[in-house]
N, C-alpha and C. Protein backbone atom coordinates (compact mmCIF):
# COMPACT_ATOMS: atom_id res chain seq x y z
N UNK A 1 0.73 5.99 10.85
CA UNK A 1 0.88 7.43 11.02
C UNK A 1 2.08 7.93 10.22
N UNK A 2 2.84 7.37 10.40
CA UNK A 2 4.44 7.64 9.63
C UNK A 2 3.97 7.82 8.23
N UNK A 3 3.18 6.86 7.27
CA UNK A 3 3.09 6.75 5.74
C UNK A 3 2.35 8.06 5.37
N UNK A 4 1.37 8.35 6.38
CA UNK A 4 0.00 9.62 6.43
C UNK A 4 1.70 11.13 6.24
N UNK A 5 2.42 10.63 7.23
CA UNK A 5 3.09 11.81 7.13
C UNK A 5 3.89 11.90 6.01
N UNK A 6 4.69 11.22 5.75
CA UNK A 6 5.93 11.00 4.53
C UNK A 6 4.53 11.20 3.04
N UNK A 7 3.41 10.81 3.23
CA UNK A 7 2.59 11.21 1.67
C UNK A 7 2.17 12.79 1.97
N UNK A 8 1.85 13.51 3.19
CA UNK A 8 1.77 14.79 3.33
C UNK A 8 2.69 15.48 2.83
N UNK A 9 4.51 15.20 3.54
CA UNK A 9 5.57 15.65 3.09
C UNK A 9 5.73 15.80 1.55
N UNK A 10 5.27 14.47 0.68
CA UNK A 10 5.79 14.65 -0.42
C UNK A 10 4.70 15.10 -1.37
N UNK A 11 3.42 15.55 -0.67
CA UNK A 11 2.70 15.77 -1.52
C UNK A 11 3.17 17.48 -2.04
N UNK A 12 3.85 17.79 -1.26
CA UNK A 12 4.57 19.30 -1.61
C UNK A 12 5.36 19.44 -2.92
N UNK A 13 5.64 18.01 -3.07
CA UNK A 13 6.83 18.13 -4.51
C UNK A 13 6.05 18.00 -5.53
N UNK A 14 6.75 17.60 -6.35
CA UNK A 14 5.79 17.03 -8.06
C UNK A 14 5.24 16.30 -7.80
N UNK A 15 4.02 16.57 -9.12
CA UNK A 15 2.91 15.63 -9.25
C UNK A 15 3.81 14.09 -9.56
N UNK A 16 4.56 13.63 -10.43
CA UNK A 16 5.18 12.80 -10.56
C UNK A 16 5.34 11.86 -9.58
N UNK A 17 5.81 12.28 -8.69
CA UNK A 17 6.55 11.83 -7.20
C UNK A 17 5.02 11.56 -6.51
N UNK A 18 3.85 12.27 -6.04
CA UNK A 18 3.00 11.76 -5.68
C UNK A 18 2.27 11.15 -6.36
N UNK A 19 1.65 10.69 -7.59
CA UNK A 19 1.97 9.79 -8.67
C UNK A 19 2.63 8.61 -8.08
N UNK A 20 3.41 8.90 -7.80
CA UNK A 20 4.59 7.57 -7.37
C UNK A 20 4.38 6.65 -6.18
N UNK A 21 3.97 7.71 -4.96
CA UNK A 21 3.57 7.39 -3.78
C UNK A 21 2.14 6.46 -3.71
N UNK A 22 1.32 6.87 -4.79
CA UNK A 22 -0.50 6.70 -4.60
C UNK A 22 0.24 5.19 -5.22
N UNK A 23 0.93 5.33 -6.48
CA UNK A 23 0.72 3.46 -7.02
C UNK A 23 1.95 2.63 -5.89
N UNK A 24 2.47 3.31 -4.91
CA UNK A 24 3.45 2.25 -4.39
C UNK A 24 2.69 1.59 -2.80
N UNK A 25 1.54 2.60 -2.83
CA UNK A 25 0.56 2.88 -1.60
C UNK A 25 -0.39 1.22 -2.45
N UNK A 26 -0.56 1.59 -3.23
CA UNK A 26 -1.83 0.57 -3.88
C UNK A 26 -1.33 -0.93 -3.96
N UNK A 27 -0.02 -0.80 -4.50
CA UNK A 27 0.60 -1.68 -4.80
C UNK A 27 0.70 -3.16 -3.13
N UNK A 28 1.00 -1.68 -2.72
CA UNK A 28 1.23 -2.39 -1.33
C UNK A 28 0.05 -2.92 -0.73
N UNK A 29 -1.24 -2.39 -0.71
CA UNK A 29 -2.37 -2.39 0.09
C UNK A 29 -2.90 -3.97 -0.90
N UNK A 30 -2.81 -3.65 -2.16
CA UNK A 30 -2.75 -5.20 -2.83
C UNK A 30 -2.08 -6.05 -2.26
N UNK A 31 -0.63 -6.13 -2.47
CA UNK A 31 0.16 -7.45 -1.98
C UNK A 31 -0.34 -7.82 -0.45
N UNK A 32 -0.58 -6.82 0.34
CA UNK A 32 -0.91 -7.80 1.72
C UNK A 32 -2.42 -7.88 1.62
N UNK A 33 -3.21 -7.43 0.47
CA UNK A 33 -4.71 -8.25 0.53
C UNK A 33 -4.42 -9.48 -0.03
N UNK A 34 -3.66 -9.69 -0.76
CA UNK A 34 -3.35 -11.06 -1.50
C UNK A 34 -3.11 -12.19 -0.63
N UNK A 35 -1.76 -11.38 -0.04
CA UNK A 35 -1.49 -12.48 1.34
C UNK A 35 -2.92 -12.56 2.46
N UNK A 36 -3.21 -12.00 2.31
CA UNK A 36 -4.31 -11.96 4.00
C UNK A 36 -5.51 -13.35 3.25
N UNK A 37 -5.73 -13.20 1.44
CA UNK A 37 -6.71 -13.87 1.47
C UNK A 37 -6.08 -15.30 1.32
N UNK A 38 -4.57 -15.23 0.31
CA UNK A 38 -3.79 -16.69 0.71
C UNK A 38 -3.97 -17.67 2.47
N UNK A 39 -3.24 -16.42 2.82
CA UNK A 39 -3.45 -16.82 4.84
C UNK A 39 -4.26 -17.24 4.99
N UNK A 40 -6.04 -16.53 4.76
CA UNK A 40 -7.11 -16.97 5.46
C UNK A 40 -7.43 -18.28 4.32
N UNK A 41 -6.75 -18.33 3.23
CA UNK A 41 -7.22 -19.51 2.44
C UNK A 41 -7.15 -21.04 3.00
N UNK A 42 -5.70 -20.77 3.48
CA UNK A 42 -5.00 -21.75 3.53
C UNK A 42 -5.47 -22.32 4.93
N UNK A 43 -5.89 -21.25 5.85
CA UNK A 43 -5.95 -21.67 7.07
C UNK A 43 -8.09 -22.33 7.02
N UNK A 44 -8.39 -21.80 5.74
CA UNK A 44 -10.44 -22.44 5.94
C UNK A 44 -9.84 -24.08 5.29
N UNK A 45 -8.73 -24.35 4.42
CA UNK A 45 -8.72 -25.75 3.97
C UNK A 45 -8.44 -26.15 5.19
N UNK A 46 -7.71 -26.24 6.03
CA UNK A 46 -6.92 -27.29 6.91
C UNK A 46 -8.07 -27.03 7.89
């Protein structure tokens, strides 16, 4: 709920800045798919 609000907040400023938010949003939603499929990797070998 917090991220929904702080990207509402800043969607008021420059395009730049939300720009900024969408690739740090993606970025993020990547790194913990990465980890989740490492995690579940690691845990179908053993």
């Amino acid at each position: 709920m917090t991220a929904i609000t702080m990207t509402t907040a800043l969607t008021r400023t420059a395009a730049p800045t939300t720009a900024l938010v969408t690739a740090t949003r993606f970025l993020g939603h990547f790194l913990a798919a990465l980890v989740g499929v490492i995690f579940l990797g690691r845990g179908m070998e053993h």
